[in-house]
N, C-alpha and C. Protein backbone atom coordinates (compact mmCIF):
# COMPACT_ATOMS: atom_id res chain seq x y z
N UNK A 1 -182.54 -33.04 -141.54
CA UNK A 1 -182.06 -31.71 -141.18
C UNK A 1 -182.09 -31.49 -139.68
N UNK A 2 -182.09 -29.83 -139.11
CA UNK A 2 -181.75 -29.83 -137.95
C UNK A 2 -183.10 -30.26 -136.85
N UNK A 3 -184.38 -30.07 -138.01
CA UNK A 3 -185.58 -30.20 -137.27
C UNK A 3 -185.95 -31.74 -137.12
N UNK A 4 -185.19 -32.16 -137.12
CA UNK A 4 -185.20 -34.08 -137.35
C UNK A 4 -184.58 -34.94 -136.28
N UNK A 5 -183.44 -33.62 -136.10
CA UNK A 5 -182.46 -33.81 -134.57
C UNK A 5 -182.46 -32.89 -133.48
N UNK A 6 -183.38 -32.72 -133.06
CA UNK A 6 -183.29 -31.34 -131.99
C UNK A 6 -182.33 -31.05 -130.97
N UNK A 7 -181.44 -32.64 -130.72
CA UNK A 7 -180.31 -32.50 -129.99
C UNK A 7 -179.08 -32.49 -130.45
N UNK A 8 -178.71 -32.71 -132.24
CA UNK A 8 -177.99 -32.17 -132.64
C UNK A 8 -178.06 -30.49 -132.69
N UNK A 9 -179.24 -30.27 -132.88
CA UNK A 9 -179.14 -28.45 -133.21
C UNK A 9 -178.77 -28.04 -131.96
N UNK A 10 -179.32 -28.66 -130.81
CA UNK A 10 -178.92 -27.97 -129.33
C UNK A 10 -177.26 -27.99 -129.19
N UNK A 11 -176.75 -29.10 -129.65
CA UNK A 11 -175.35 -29.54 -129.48
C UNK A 11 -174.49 -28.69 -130.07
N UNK A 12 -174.86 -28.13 -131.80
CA UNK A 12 -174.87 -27.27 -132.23
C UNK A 12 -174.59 -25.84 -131.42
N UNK A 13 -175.51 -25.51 -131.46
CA UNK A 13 -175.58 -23.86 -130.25
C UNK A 13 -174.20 -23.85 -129.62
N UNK A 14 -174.56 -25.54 -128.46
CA UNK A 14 -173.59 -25.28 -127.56
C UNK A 14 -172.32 -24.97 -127.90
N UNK A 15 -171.98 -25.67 -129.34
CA UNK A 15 -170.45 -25.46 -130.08
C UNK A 15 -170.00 -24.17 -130.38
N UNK A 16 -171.00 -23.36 -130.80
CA UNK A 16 -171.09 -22.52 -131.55
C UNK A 16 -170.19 -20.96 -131.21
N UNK A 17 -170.37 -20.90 -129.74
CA UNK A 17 -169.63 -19.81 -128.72
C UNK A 17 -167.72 -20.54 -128.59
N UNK A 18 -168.02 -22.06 -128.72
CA UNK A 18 -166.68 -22.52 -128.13
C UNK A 18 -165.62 -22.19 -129.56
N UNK A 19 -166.56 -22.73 -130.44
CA UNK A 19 -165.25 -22.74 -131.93
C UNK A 19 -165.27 -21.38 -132.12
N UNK A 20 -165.65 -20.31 -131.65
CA UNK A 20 -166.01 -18.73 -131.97
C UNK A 20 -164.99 -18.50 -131.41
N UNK A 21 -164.41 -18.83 -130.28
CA UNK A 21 -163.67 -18.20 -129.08
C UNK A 21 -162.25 -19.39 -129.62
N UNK A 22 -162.08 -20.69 -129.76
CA UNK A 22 -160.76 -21.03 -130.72
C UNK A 22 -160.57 -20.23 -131.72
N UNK A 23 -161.33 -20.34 -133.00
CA UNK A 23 -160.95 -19.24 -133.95
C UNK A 23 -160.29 -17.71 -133.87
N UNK A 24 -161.17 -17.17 -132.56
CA UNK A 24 -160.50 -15.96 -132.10
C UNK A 24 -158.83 -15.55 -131.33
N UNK A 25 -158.86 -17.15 -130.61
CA UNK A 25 -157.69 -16.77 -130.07
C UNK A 25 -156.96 -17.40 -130.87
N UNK A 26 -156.86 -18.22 -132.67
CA UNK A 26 -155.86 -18.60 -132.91
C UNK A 26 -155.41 -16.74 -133.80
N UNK A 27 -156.73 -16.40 -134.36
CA UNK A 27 -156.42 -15.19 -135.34
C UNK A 27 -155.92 -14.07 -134.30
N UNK A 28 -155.56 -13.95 -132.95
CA UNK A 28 -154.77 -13.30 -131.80
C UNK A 28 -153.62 -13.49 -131.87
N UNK A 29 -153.45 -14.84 -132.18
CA UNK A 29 -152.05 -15.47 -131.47
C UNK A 29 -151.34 -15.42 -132.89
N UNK A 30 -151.87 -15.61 -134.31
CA UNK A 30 -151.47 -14.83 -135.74
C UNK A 30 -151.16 -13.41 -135.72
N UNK A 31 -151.70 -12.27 -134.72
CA UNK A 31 -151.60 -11.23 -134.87
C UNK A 31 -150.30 -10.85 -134.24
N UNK A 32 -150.18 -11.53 -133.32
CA UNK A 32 -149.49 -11.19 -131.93
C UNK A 32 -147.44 -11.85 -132.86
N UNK A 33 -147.87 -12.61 -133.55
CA UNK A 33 -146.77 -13.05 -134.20
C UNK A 33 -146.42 -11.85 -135.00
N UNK A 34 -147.13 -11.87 -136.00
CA UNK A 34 -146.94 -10.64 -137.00
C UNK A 34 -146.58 -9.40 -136.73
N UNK A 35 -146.89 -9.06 -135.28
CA UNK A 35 -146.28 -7.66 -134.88
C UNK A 35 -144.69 -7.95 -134.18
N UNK A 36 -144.52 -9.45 -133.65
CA UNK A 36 -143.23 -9.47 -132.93
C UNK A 36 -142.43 -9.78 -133.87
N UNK A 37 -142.42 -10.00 -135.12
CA UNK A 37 -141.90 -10.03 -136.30
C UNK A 37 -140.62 -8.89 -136.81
């Protein structure tokens, strides 16, 4: 588990803000379609 890899869990974290902020700007760029529709 994560307590086995402490630099996966750190690696983890670090991902964690980046795939937050892809996800966000793809469900933007879905929105942004749907209204120019």
């Amino acid at each position: 588990g994560q307590e086995a890899d402490p630099k996966n869990f750190l690696l983890m974290h670090a991902m964690g803000p980046n795939v937050a902020g892809v996800i966000g700007t793809a469900v933007a760029a879905g929105a942004f379609l749907t209204l120019l529709k």
